[in-house]
N, C-alpha and C. Protein backbone atom coordinates (compact mmCIF):
# COMPACT_ATOMS: atom_id res chain seq x y z
N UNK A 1 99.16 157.15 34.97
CA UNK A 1 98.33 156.13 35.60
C UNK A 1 99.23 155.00 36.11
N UNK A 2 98.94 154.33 37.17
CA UNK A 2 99.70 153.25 37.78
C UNK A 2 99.50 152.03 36.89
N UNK A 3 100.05 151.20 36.82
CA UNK A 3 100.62 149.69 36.04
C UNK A 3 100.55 149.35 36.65
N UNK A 4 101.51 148.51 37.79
CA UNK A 4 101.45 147.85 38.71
C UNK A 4 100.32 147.56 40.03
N UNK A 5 100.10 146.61 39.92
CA UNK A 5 99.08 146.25 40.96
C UNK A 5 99.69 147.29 42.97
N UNK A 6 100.96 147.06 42.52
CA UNK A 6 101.27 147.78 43.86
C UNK A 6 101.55 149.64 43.74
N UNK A 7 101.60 149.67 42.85
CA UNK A 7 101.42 151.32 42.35
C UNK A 7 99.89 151.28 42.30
N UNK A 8 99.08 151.01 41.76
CA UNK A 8 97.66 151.05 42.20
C UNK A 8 97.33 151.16 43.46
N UNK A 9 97.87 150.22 44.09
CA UNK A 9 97.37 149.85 45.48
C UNK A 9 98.07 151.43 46.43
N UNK A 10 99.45 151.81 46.18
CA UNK A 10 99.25 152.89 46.48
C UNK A 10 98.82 154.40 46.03
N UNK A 11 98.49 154.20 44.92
CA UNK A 11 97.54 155.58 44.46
C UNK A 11 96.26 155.30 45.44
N UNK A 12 95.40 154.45 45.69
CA UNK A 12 94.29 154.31 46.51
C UNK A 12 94.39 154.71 47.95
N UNK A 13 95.96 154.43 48.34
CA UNK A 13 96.63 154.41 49.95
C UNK A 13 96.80 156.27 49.83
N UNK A 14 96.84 156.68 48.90
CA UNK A 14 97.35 158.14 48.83
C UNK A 14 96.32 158.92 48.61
N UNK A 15 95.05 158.70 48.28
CA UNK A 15 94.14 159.34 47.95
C UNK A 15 93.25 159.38 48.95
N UNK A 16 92.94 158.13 50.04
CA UNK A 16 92.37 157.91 50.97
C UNK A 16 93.27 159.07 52.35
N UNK A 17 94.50 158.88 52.40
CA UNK A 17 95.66 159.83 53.32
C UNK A 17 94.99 161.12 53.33
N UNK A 18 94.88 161.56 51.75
CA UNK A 18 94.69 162.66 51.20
C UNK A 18 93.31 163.66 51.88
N UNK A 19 92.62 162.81 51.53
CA UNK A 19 91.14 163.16 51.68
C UNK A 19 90.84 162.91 53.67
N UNK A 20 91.70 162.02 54.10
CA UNK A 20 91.82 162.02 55.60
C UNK A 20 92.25 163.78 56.25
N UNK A 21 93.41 163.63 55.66
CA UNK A 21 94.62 165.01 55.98
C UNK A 21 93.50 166.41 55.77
N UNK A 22 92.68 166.62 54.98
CA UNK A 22 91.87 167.20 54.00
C UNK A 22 90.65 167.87 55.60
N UNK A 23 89.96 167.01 56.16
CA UNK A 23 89.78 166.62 57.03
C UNK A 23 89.75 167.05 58.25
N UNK A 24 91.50 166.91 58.80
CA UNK A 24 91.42 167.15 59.85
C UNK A 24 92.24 168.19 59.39
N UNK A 25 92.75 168.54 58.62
CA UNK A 25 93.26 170.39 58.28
C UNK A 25 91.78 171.16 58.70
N UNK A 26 91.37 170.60 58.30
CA UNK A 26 89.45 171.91 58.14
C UNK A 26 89.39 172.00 59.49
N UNK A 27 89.26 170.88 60.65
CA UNK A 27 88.51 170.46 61.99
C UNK A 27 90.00 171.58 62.65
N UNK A 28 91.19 171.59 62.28
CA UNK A 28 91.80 172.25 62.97
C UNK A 28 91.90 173.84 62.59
N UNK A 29 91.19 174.10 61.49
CA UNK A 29 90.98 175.45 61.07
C UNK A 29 89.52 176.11 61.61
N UNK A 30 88.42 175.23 61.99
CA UNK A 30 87.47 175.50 62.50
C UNK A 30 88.15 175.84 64.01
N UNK A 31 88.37 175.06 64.59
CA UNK A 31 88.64 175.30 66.15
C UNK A 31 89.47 176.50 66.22
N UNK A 32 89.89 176.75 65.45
CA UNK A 32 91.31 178.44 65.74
C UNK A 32 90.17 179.22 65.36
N UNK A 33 88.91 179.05 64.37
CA UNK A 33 88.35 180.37 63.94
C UNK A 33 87.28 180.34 65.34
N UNK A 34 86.89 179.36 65.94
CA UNK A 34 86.26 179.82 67.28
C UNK A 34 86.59 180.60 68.18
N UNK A 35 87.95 180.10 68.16
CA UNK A 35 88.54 180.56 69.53
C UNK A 35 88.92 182.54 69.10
N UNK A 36 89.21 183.02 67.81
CA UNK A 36 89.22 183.70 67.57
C UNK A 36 88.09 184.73 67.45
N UNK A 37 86.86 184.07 66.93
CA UNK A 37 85.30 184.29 67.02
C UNK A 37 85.36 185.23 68.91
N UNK A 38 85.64 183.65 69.66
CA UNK A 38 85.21 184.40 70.82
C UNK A 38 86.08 185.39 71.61
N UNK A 39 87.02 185.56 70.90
CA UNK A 39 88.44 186.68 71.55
C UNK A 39 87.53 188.06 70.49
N UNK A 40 87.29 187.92 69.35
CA UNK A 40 86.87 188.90 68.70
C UNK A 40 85.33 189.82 69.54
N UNK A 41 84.95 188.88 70.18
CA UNK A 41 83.54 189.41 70.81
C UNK A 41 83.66 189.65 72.24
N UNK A 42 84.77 189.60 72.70
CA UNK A 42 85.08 189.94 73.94
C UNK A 42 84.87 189.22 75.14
N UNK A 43 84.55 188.23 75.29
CA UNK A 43 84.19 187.31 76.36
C UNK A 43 85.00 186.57 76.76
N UNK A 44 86.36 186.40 77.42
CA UNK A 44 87.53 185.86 77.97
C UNK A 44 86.91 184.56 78.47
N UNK A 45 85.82 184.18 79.44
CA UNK A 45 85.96 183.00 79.86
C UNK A 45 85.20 182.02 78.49
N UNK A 46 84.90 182.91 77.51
CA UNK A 46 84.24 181.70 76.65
C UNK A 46 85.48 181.51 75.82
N UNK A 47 86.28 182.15 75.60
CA UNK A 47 87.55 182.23 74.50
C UNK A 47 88.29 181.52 75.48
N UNK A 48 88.67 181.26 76.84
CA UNK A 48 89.65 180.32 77.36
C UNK A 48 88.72 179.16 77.15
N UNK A 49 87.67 178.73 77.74
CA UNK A 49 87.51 177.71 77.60
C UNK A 49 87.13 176.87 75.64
N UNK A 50 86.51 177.63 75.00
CA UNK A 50 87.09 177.37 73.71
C UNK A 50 88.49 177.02 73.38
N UNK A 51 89.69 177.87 73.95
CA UNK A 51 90.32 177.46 73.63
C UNK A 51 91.22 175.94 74.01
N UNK A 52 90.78 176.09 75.16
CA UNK A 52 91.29 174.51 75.83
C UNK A 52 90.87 173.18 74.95
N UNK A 53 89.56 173.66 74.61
CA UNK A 53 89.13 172.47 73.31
C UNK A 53 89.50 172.61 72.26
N UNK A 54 90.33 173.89 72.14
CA UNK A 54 90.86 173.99 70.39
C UNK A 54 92.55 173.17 70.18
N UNK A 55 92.54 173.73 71.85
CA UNK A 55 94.29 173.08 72.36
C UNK A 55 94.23 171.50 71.91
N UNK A 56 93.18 171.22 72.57
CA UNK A 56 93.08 169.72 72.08
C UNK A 56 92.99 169.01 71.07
N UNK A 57 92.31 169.15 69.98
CA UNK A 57 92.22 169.48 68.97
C UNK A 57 93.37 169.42 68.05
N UNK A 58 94.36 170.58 68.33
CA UNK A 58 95.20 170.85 67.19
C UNK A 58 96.38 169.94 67.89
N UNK A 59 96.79 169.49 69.03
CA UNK A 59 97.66 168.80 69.32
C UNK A 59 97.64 167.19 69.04
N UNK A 60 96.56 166.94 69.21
CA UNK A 60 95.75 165.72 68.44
C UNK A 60 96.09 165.23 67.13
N UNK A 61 95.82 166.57 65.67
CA UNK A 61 95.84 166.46 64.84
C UNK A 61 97.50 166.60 64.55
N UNK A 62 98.67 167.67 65.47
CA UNK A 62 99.98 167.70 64.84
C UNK A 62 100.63 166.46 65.33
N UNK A 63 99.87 165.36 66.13
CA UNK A 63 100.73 164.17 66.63
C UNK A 63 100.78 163.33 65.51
N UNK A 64 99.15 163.36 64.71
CA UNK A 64 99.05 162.65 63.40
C UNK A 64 100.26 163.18 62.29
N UNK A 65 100.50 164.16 62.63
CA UNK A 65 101.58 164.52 61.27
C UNK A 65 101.07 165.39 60.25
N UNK A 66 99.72 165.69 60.42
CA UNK A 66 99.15 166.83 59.40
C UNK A 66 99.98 168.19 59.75
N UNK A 67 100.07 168.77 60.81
CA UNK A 67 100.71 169.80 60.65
C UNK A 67 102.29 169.45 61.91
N UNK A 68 102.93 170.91 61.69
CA UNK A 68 104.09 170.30 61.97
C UNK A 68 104.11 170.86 63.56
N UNK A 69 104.95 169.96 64.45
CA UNK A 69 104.46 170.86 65.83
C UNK A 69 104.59 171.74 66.44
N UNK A 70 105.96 172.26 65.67
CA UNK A 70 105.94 173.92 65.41
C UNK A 70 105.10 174.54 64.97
N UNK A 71 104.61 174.47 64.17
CA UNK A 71 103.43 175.20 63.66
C UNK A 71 102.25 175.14 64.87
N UNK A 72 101.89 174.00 65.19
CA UNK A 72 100.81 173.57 65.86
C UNK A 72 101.11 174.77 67.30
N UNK A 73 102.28 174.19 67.86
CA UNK A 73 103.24 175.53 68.70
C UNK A 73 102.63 176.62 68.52
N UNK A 74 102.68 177.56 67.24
CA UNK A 74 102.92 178.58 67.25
C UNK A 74 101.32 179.09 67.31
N UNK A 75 100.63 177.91 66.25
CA UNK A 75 99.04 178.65 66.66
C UNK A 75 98.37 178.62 67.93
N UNK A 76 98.90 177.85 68.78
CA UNK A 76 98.41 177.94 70.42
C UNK A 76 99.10 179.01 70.77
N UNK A 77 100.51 179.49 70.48
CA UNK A 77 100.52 180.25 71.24
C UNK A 77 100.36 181.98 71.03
N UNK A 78 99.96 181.92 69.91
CA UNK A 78 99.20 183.02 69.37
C UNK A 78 97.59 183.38 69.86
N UNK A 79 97.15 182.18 69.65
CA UNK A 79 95.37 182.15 70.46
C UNK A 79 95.88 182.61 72.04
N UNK A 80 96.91 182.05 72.37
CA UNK A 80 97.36 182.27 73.85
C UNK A 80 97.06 183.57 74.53
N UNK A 81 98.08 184.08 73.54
CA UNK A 81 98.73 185.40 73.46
C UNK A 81 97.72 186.79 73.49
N UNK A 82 96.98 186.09 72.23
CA UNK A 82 95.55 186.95 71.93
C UNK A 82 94.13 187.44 73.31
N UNK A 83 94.29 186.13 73.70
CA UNK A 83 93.53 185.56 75.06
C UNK A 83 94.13 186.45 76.12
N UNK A 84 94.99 186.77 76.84
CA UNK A 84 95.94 187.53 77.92
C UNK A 84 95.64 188.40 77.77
N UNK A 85 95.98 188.92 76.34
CA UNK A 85 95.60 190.69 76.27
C UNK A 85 94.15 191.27 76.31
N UNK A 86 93.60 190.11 76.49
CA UNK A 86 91.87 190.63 76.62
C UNK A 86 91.56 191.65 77.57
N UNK A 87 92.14 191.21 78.60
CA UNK A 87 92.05 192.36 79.73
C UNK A 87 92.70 191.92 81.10
C-alpha cells in the first residue's frame, strides 16, 4: 500500500491509465473483429469500407501509446492483405 501522499496520488494516476488503456484495447479489438466479420462473409465493399474506420481507429489509439505502431502496422496490414485476396 502507498504511504506517501504522492505514492497515493500515483496509485490513483495508475489505476485511472489502467482502466483508460483497458478501454481503448477493447474499442481496438472490436474494430479488427468487424472488419474481419465482414471479410469472413464475403462482401469486399463492406470490409473496405469497415475497414477505413477500423484504420482510424487503431491509428488513433497506437498514437496514444496503447499499442505499439508496429503492431498497430502490422494489424492494418494484415486486414489489408486479407481484403485484396477477396477477389
Amino acid at each position: 500500500m502507498a504511504n506517501s501522499a504522492q505514492a497515493r496520488k500515483r496509485a490513483r494516476q495508475n489505476e485511472t491509465r489502467r482502466q483508460q488503456n483497458t478501454s481503448l484495447r477493447s474499442e481496438m479489438r472490436t474494430a479488427i473483429k468487424k472488419v474481419q466479420k465482414a471479410i469472413k462473409a464475403g462482401d469486399k465493399t463492406v470490409a473496405q469500407t469497415v475497414f477505413r474506420e477500423a484504420q482510424s481507429t487503431i491509428d488513433s489509439i497506437s498514437r496514444k501509446g496503447v499499442f505499439h505502431l508496429n503492431a498497430s502496422a502490422r494489424y492494418k496490414s494484415r486486414l489489408s492483405s486479407a481484403i485484396k485476396a477477396m477477389g
